[in-house]
Every structure is written in C-alpha cells, then in structure tokens.
Protein backbone atom coordinates (compact mmCIF):
# COMPACT_ATOMS: atom_id res chain seq x y z
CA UNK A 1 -17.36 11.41 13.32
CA UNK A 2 -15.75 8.20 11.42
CA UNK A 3 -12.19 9.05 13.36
CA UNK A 4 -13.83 9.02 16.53
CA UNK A 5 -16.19 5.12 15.49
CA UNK A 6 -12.65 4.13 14.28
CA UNK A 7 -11.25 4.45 17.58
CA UNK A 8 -12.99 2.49 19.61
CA UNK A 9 -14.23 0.26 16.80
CA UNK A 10 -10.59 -0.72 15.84
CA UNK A 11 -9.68 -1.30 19.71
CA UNK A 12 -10.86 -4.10 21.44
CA UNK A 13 -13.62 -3.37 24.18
CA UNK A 14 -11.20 -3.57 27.14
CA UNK A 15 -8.81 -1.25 25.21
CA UNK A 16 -11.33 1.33 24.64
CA UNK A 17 -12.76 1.56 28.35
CA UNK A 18 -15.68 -0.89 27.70
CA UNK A 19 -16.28 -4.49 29.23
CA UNK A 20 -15.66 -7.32 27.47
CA UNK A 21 -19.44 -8.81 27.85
CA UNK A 22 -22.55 -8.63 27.43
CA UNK A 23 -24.54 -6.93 30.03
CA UNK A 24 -28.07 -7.97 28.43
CA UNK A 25 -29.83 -10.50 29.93
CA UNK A 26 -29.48 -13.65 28.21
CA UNK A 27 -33.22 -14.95 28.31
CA UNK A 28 -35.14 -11.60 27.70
CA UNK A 29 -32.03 -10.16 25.42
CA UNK A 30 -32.29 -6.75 27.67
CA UNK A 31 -35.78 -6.39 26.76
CA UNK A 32 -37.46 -7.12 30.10
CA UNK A 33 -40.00 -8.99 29.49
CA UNK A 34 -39.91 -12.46 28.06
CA UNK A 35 -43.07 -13.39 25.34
CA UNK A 36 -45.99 -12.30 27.79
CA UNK A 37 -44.39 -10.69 30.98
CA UNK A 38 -42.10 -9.28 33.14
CA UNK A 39 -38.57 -11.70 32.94
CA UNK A 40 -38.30 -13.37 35.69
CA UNK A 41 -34.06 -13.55 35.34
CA UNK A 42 -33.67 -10.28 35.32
CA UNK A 43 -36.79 -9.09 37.34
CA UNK A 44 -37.34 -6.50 34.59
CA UNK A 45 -34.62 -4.64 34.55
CA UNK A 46 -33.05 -6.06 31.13
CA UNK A 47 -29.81 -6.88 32.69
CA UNK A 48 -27.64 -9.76 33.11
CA UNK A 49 -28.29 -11.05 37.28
CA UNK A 50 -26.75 -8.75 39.56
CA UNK A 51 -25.26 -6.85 37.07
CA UNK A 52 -25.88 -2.66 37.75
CA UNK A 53 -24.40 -0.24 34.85
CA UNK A 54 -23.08 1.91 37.83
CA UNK A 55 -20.97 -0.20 39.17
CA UNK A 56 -19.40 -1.50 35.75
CA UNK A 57 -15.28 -1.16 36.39
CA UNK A 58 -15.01 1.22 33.26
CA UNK A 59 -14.16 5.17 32.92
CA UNK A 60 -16.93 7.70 33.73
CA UNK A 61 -16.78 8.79 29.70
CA UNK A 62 -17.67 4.74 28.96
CA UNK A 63 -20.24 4.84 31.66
CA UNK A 64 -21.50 7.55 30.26
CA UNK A 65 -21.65 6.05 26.68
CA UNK A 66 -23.08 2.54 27.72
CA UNK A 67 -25.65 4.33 29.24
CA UNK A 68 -27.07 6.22 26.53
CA UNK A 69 -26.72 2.79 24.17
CA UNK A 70 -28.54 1.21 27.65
CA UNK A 71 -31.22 4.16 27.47
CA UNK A 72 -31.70 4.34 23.49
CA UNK A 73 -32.18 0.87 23.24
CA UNK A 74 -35.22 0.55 25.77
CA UNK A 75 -37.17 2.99 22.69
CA UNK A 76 -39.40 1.33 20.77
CA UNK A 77 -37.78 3.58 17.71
CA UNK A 78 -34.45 2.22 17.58
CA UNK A 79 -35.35 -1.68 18.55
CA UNK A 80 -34.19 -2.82 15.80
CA UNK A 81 -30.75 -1.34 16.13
CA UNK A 82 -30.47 -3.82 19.23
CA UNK A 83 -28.74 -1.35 21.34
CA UNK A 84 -29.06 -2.86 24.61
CA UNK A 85 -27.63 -6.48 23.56
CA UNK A 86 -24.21 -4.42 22.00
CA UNK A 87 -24.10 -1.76 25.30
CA UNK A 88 -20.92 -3.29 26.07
CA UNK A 89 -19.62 -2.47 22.59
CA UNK A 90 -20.73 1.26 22.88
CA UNK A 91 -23.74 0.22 20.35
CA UNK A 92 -21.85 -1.17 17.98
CA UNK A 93 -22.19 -4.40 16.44
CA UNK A 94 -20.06 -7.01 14.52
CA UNK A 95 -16.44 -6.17 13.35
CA UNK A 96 -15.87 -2.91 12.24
CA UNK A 97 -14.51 -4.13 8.25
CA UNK A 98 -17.27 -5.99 7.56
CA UNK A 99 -20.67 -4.38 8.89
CA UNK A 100 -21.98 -1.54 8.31
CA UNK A 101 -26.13 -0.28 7.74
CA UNK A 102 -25.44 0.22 4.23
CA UNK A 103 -22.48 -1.98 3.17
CA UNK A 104 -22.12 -5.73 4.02
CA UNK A 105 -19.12 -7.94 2.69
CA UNK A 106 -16.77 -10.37 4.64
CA UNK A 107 -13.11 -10.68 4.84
CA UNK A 108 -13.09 -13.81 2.83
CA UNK A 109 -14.36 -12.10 -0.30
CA UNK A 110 -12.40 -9.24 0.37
CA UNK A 111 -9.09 -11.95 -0.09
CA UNK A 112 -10.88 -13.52 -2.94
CA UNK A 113 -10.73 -9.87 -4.73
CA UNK A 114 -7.13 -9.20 -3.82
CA UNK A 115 -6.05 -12.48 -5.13
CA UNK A 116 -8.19 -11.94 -8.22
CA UNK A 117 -6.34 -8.48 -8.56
CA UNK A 118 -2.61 -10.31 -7.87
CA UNK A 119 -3.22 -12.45 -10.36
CA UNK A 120 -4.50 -9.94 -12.83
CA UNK A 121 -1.65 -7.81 -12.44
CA UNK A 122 0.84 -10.63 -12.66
CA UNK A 123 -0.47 -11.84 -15.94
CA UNK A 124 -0.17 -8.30 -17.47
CA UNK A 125 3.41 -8.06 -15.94
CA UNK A 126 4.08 -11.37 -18.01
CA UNK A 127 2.18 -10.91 -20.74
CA UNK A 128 -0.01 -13.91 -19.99
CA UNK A 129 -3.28 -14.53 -21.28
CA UNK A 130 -6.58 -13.51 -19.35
CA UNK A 131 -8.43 -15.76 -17.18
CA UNK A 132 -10.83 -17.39 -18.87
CA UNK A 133 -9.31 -17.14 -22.46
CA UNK A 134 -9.48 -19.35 -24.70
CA UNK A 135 -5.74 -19.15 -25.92
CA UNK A 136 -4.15 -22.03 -24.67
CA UNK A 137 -0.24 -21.89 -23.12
CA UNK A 138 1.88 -24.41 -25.35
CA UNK A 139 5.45 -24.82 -24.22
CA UNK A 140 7.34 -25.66 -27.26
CA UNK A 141 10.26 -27.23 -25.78
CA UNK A 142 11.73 -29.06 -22.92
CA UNK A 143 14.97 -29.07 -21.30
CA UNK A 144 16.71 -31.61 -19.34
CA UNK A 145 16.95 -31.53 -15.42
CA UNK A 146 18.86 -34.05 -14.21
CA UNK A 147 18.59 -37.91 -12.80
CA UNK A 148 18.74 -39.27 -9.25
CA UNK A 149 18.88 -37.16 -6.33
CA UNK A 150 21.25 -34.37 -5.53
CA UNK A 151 23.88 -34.48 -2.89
CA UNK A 152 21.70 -33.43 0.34
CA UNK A 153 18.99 -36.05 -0.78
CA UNK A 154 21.64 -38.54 -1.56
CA UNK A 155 22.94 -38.21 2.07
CA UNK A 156 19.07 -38.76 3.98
CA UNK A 157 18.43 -41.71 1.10
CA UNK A 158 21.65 -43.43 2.31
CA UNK A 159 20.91 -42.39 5.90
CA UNK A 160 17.29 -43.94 5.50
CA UNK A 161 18.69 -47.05 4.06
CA UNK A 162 20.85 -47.82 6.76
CA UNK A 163 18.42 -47.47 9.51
CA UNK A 164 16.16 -49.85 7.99
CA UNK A 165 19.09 -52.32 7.20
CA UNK A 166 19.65 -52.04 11.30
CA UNK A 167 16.34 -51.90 12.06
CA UNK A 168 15.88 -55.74 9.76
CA UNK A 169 18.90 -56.81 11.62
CA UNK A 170 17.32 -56.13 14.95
CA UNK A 171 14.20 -57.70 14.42
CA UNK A 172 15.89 -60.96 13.03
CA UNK A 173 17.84 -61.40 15.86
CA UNK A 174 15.25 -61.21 18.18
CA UNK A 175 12.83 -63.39 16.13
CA UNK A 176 16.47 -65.49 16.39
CA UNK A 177 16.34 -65.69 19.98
CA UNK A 178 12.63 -66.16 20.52
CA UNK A 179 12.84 -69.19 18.40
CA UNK A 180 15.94 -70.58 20.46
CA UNK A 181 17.98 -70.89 17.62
C-alpha cells in the first residue's frame, strides 16, 4: 500500500495521470450547496462550471480513481477528509513529506534537525565542546598573516585607482570647458 501512495504522491499530478486543478467548485468547495441551498455556480453538482469528470483528458485507471475520491467525498462520513476539493490529487492532500493523519512536521524543521545533527557530529569529530556548554574556546596564541593586499588584489586596487584618476580628469575638463576657461 505505501509503494503504491508513493507513486503518485512523489509524481506530480500531470505525471501520474491526474489534472493539475481543482475540479471543486470554488464557491460551494464541491459541496453543492452554499450556507442554505442549492449553489447556484455549480447548479448542484459540486463541480467547477462546465467541468464533467467524464470528459477529464486523463487515463481510464485516473478516471476511475477521481471518481471514487468524487463519490467518497459527497458522504457525510468522510467530510472531513475533504475528498472532493483534493479529487484532482487522487484524495490526497498537501505534500507527501510533510502531511500525514498522524504525523505533521515541515521541511524547515526537518533542515533545522539535520543542521543540528552536522554540527553535532562535527564537534565530536573535533573534539569541540557541546552546544550550550559552558567551557569557553580560548585561543592561546596568534600568528601573523600578512600586510597589504596580495598580488590579484594589488592588480584591481591599482586598476580602481586609475579609473577614478581618469574619471577626475574627465569631469575637470568638462567643468573646464563649461566655464570657458
């Protein structure tokens, strides 16, 4: 069972034979009927305008599948699994790493973790202290690195220099010439 949710949920909707939309009508949410009556969008029938699950451009087998999500949804049972909004998605809602019925995290604290874990193995490797203890790092000496800039840098800092020696040049001339002088 969790191979065959993995494929399509790891696919997008296109890729697995679905639509990439909603079919649910947006003002009734494929209910039907809006607070007090029938929905006048969709006359009822809990689809988007003009929109008929037979004629869907998709395999028979997705046909097959919306329809049952299309079907299961219109129970008062399983309303609250909002079947008939995700149709299009074969029932299934939200991205497939993050969601479940049971489990809910998102991919942010899932990095937050693995960075927490990097970092926890990288101290060990180096025999660092733990985060959060109190031993302090103390370097104990200091080494010299050098003065001024290296070749390369020395190169774009002369390169820079003379550009704004031309570019002083150019402007006095011109203030030169405005002036009449």
């Amino acid at each position: 069972m969790a191979s065959y949710i993995a494929k399509y949920a790891t696919k997008g909707a296109e890729a697995s034979g679905t639509v990439d939309h909603r079919l649910a009508c947006p003002a009734c949410g494929g209910r039907g009927r809006d607070r007090f009556a029938t929905c006048r969008r969709c006359q009822g029938t809990g689809l988007k305008e003009g929109l008929h699950l037979d004629a869907l451009p998709v395999t028979e087998h997705a046909r097959r599948m919306i329809r049952e999500c299309w079907d299961l949804g219109g129970r008062p049972e399983f309303a609250d699994l909002r079947l008939r909004p995700w149709a299009h998605m074969l029932g299934f809602r939200g991205h497939f790493s993050t969601k479940s019925r049971d489990y809910s995290t998102t991919l942010t604290r899932i990095r937050g973790e693995r960075a927490m874990h990097r970092a926890t193995e990288a101290r060990e490797k180096y025999g660092l202290p733990a985060v959060g203890d109190a031993t302090t790092l103390v370097l104990g000496h200091w080494r010299f690195a050098g003065i001024g800039y290296t070749p390369g840098e020395a190169i774009l800092a002369e390169h820079i220099r003379q550009r704004v020696e031309t570019a002083r040049a150019i402007a006095a001339e011109r203030e030169e010439d405005r002036l009449g002088g």
